[in-house]
N, C-alpha and C. Protein backbone atom coordinates (compact mmCIF):
# COMPACT_ATOMS: atom_id res chain seq x y z
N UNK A 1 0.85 -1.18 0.00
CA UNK A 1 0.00 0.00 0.00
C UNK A 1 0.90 1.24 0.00
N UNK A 2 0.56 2.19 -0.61
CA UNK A 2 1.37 3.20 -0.92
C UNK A 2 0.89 4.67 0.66
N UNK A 3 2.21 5.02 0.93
CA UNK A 3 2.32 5.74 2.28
C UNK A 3 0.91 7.24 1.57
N UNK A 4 0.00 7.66 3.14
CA UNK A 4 -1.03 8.27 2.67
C UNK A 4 -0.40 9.54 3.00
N UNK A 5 -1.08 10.57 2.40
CA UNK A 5 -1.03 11.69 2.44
C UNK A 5 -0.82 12.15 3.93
N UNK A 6 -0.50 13.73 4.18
CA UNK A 6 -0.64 14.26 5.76
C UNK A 6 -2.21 14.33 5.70
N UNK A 7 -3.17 15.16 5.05
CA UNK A 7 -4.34 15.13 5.10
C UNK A 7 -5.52 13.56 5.64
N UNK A 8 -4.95 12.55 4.59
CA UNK A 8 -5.63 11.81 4.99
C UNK A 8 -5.49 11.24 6.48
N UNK A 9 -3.86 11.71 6.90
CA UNK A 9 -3.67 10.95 8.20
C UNK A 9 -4.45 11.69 9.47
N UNK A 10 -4.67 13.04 9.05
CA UNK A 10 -5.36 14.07 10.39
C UNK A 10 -7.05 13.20 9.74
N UNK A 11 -7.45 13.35 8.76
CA UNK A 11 -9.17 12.57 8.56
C UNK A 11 -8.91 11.76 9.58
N UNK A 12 -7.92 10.32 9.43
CA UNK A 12 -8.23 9.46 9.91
C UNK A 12 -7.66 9.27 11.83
N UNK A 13 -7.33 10.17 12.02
CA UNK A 13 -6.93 10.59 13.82
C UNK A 13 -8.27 11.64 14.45
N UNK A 14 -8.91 12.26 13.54
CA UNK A 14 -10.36 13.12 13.72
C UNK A 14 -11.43 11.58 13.45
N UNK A 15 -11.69 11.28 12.52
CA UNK A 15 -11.96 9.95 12.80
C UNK A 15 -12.23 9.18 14.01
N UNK A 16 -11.21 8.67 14.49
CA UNK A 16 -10.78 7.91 15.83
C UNK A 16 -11.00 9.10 16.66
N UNK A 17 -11.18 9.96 17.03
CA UNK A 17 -11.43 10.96 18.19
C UNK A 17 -12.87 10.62 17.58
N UNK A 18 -13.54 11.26 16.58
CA UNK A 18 -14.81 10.83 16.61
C UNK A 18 -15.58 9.49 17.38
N UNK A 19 -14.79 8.50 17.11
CA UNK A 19 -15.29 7.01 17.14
C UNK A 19 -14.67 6.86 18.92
N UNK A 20 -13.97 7.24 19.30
CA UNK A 20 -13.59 7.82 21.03
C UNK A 20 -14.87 8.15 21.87
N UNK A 21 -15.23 9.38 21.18
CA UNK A 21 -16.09 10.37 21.71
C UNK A 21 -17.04 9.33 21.86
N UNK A 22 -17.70 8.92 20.44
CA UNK A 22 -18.84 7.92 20.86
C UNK A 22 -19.07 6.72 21.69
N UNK A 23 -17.91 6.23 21.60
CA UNK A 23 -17.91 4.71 22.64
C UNK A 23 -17.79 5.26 23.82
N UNK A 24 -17.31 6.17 24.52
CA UNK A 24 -17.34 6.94 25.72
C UNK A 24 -19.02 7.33 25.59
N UNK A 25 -19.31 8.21 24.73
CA UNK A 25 -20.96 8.48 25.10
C UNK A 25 -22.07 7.60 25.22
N UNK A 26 -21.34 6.40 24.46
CA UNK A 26 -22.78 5.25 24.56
C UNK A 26 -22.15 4.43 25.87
N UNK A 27 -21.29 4.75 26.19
CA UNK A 27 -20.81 3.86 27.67
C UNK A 27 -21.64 4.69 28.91
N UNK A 28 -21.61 5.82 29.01
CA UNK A 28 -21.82 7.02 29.97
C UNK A 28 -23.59 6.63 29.73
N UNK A 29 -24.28 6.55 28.35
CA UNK A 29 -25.55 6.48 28.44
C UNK A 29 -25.96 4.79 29.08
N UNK A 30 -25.17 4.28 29.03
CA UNK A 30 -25.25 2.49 29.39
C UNK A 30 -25.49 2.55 30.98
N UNK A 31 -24.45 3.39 31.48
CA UNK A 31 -23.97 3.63 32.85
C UNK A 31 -25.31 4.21 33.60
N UNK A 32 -25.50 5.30 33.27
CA UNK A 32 -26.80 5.98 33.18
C UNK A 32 -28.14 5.47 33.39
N UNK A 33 -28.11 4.53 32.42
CA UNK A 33 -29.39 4.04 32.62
C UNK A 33 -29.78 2.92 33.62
N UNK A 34 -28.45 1.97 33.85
CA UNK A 34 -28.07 1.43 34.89
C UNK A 34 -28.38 2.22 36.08
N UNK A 35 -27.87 2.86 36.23
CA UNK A 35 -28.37 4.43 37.70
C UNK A 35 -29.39 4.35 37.73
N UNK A 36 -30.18 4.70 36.46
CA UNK A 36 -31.50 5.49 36.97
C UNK A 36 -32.51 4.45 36.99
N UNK A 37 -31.78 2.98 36.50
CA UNK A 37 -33.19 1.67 37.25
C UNK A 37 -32.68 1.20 38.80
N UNK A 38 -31.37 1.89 39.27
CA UNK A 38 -31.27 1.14 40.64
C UNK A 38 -31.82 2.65 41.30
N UNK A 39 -32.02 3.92 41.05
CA UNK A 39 -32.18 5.00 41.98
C UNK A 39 -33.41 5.43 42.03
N UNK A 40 -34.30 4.99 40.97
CA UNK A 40 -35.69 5.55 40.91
C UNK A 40 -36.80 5.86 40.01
N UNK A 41 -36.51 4.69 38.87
CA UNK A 41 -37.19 4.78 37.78
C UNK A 41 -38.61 4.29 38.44
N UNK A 42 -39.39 4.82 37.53
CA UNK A 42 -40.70 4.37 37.93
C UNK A 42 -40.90 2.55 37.48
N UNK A 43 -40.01 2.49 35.82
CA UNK A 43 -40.19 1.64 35.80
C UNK A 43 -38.67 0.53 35.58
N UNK A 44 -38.46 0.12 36.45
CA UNK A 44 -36.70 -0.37 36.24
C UNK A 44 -36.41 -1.10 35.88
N UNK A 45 -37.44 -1.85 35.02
CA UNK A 45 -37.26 -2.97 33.99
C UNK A 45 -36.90 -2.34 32.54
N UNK A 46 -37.75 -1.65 32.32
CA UNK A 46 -37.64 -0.61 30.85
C UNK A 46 -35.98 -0.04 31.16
N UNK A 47 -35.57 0.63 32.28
CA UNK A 47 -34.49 1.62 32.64
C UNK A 47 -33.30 0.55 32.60
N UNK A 48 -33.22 -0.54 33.07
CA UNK A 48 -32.46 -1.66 33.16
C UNK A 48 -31.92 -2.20 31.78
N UNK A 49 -33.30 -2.63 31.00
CA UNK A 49 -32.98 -3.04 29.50
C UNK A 49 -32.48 -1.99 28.68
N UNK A 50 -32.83 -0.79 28.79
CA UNK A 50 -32.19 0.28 27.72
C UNK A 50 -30.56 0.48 28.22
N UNK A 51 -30.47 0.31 28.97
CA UNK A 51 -29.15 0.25 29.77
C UNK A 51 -27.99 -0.99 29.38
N UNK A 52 -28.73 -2.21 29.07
CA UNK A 52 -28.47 -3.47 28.62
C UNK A 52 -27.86 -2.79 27.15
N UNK A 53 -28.89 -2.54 26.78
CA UNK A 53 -29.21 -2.41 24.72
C UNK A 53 -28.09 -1.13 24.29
N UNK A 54 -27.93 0.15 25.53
CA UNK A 54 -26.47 0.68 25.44
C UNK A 54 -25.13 0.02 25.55
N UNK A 55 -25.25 -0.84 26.63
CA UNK A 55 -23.93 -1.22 26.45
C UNK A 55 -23.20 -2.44 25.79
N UNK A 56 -24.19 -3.04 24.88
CA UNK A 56 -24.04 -3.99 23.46
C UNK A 56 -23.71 -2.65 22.59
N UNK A 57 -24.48 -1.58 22.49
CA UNK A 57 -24.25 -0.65 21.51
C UNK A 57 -22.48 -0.07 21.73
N UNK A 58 -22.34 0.23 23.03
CA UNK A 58 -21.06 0.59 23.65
C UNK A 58 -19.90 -0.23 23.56
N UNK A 59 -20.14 -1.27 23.67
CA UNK A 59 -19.19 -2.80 23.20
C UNK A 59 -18.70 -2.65 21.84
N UNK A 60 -20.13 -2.67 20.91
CA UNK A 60 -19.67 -2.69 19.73
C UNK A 60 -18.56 -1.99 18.76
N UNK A 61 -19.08 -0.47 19.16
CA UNK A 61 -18.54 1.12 18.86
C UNK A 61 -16.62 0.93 19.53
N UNK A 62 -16.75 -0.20 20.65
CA UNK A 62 -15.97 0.13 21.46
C UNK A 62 -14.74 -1.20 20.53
N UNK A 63 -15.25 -2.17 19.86
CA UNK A 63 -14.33 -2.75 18.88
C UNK A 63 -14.39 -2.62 17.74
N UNK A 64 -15.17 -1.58 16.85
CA UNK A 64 -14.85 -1.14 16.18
C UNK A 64 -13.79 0.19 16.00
N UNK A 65 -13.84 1.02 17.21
CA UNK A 65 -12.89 1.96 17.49
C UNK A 65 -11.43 1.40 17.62
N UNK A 66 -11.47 0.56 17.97
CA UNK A 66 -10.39 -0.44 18.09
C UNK A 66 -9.54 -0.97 17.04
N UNK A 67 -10.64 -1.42 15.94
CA UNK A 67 -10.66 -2.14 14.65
C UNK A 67 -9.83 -0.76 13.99
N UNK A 68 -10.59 0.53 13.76
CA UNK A 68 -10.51 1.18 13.11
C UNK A 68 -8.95 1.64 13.79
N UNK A 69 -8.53 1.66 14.81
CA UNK A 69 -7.22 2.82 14.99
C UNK A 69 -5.72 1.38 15.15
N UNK A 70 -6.10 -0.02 14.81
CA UNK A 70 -5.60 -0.94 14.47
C UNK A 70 -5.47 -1.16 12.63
N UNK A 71 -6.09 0.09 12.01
CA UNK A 71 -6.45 -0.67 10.34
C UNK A 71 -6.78 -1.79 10.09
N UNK A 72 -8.00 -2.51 11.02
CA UNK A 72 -8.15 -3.65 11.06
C UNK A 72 -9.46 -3.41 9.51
N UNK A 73 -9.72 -4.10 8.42
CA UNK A 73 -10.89 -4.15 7.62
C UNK A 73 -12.00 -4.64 8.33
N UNK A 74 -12.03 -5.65 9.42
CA UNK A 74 -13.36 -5.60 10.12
C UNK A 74 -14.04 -4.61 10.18
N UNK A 75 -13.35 -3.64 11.08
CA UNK A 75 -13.91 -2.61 11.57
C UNK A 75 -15.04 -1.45 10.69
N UNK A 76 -14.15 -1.17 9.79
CA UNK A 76 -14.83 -0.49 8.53
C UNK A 76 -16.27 -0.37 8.30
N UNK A 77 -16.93 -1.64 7.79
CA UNK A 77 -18.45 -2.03 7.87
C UNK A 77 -18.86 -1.14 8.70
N UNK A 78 -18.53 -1.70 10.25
CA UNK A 78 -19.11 -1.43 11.60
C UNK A 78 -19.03 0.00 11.77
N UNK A 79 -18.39 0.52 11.71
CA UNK A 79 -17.74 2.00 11.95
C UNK A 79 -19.08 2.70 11.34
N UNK A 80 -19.01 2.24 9.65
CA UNK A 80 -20.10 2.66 8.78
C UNK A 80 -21.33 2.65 8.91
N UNK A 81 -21.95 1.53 9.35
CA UNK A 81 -23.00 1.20 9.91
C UNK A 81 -23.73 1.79 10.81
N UNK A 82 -22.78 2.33 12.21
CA UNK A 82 -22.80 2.86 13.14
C UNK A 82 -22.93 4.41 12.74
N UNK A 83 -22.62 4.86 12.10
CA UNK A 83 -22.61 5.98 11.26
C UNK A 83 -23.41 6.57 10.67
N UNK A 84 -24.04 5.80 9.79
CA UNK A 84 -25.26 5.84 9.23
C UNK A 84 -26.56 5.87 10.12
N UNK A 85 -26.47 4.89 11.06
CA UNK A 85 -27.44 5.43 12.24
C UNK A 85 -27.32 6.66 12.56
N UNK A 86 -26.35 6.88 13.22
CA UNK A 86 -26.26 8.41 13.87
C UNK A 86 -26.57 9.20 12.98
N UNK A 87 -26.23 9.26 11.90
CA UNK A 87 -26.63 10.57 11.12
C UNK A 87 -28.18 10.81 11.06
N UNK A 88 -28.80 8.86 11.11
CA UNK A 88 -30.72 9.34 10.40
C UNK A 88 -30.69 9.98 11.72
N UNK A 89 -30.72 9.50 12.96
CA UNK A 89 -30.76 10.59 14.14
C UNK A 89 -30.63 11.83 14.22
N UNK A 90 -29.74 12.26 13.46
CA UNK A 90 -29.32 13.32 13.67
C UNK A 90 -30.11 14.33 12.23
N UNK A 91 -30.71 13.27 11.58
CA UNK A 91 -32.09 14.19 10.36
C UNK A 91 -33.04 14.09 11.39
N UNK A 92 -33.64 13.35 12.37
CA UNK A 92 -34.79 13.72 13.01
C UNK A 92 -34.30 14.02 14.05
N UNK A 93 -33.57 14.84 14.87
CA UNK A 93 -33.22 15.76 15.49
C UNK A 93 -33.15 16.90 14.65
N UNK A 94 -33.05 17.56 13.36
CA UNK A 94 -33.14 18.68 12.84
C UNK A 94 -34.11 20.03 13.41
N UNK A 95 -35.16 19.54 13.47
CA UNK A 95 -36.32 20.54 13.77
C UNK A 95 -35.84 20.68 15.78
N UNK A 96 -36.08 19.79 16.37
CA UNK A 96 -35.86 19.75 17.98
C UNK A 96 -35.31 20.54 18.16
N UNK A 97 -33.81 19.90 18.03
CA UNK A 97 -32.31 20.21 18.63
C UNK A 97 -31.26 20.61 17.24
N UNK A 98 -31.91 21.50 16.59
CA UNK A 98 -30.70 21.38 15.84
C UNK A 98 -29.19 21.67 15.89
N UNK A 99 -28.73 22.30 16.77
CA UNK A 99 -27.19 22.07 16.99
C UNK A 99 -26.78 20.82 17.12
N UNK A 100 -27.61 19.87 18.09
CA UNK A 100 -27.22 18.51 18.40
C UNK A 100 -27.15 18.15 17.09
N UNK A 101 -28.34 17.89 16.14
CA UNK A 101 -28.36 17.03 14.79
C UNK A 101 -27.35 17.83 14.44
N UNK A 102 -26.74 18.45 14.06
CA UNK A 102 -25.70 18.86 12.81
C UNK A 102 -24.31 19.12 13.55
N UNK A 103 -24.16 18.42 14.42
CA UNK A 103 -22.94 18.23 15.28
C UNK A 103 -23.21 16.46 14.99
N UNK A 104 -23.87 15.70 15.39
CA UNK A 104 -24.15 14.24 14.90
C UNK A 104 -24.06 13.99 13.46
N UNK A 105 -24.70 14.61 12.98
CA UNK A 105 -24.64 14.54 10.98
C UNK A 105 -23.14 14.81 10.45
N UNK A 106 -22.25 15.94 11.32
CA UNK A 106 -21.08 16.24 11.06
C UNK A 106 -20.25 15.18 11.24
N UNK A 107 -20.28 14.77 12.53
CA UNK A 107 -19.43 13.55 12.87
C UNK A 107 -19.35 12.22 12.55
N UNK A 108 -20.79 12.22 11.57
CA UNK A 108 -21.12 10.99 10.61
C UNK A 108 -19.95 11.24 9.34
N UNK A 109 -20.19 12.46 9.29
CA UNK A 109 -19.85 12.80 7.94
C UNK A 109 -18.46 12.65 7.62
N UNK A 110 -17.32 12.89 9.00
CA UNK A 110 -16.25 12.70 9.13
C UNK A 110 -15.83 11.55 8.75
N UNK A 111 -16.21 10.70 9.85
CA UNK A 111 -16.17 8.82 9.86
C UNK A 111 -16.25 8.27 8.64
N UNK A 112 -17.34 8.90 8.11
CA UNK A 112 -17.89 8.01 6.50
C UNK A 112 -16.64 8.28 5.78
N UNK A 113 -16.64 9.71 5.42
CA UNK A 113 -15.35 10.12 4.44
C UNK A 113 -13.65 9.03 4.99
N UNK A 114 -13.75 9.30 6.37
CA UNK A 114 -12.81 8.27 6.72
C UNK A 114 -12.34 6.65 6.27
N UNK A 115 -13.54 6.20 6.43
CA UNK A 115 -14.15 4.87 6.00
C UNK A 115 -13.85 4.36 4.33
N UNK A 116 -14.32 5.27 3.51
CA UNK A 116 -14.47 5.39 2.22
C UNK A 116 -13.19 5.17 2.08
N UNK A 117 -12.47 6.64 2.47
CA UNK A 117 -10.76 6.81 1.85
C UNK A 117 -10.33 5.33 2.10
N UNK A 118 -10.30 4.77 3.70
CA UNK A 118 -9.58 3.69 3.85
C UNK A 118 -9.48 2.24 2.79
N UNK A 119 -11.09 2.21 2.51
CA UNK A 119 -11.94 1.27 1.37
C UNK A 119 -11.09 1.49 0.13
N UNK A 120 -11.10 2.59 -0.23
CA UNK A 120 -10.35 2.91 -1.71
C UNK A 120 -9.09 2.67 -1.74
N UNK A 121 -8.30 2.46 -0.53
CA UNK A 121 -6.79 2.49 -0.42
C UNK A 121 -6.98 1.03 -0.36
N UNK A 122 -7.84 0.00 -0.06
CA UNK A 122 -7.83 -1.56 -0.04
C UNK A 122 -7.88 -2.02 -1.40
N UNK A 123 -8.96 -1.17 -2.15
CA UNK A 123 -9.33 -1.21 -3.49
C UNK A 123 -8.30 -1.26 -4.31
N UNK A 124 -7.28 -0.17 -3.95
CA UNK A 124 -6.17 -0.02 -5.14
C UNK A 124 -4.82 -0.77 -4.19
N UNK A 125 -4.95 -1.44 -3.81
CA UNK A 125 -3.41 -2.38 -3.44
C UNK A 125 -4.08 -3.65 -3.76
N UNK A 126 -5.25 -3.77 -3.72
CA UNK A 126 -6.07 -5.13 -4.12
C UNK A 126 -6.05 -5.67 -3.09
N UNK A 127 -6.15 -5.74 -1.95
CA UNK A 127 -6.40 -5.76 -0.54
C UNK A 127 -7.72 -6.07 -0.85
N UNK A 128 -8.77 -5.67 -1.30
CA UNK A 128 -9.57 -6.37 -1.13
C UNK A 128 -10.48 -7.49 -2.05
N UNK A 129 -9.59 -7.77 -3.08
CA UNK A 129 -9.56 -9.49 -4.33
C UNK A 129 -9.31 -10.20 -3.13
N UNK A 130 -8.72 -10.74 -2.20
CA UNK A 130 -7.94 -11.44 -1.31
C UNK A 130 -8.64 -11.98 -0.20
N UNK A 131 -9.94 -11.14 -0.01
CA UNK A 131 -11.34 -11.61 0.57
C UNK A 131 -12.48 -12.37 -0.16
């Protein structure tokens, strides 16, 4: 594979701070919800399971962040995937919250472009015939 640009190397370190930020935020919302079924949810079965369903989400984010600042090709998909969620979120957050959505849509937008470049650099070493 041929050595990348300085540009692409700051994408892909903004990137990984992106993909940071999030596995930290879906950990903190995991944590959270954990709290608020042992402190006083009305209902702490609902508060318990969303808490569960964060921190599979938090796991995931949390080896793909991994994947991704390893250049592992696993990761990629996942990264993307994960990405693409956040952003539809962050179209129906538009009207609400819009700073939130277009701070989420942005940080989609980072990752993806990240993702892509990496894809195209597999593409042209043929890195990916080999799968």
């Amino acid at each position: 594979m041929h050595k990348t640009p300085r540009s692409w190397a700051v994408l892909d370190l903004v990137a990984l701070v992106v993909l940071t930020l999030e596995t930290v935020a879906a950990s903190l919302m995991a944590v959270g919800y954990g709290v608020y079924a042992l402190l006083g949810s009305e209902n702490p079965g609902m508060a318990a399971a969303l808490g569960g369903v964060m921190a599979v989400f938090a796991a995931g984010v949390g080896v793909f962040t991994w994947g991704f600042a390893r250049r592992r090709r696993f990761a990629l998909s996942g990264a993307l995937a994960w990405q693409l969620m956040q952003a539809s979120v962050g179209v129906w957050l538009l009207t609400v919250w819009p700073l939130v959505a277009v701070a989420l849509i942005v940080a989609a937008a980072v990752v993806t472009a990240a993702v892509v470049r990496r894809l195209a650099d597999y593409g042209r070493s043929g890195a990916l015939d080999e799968s």
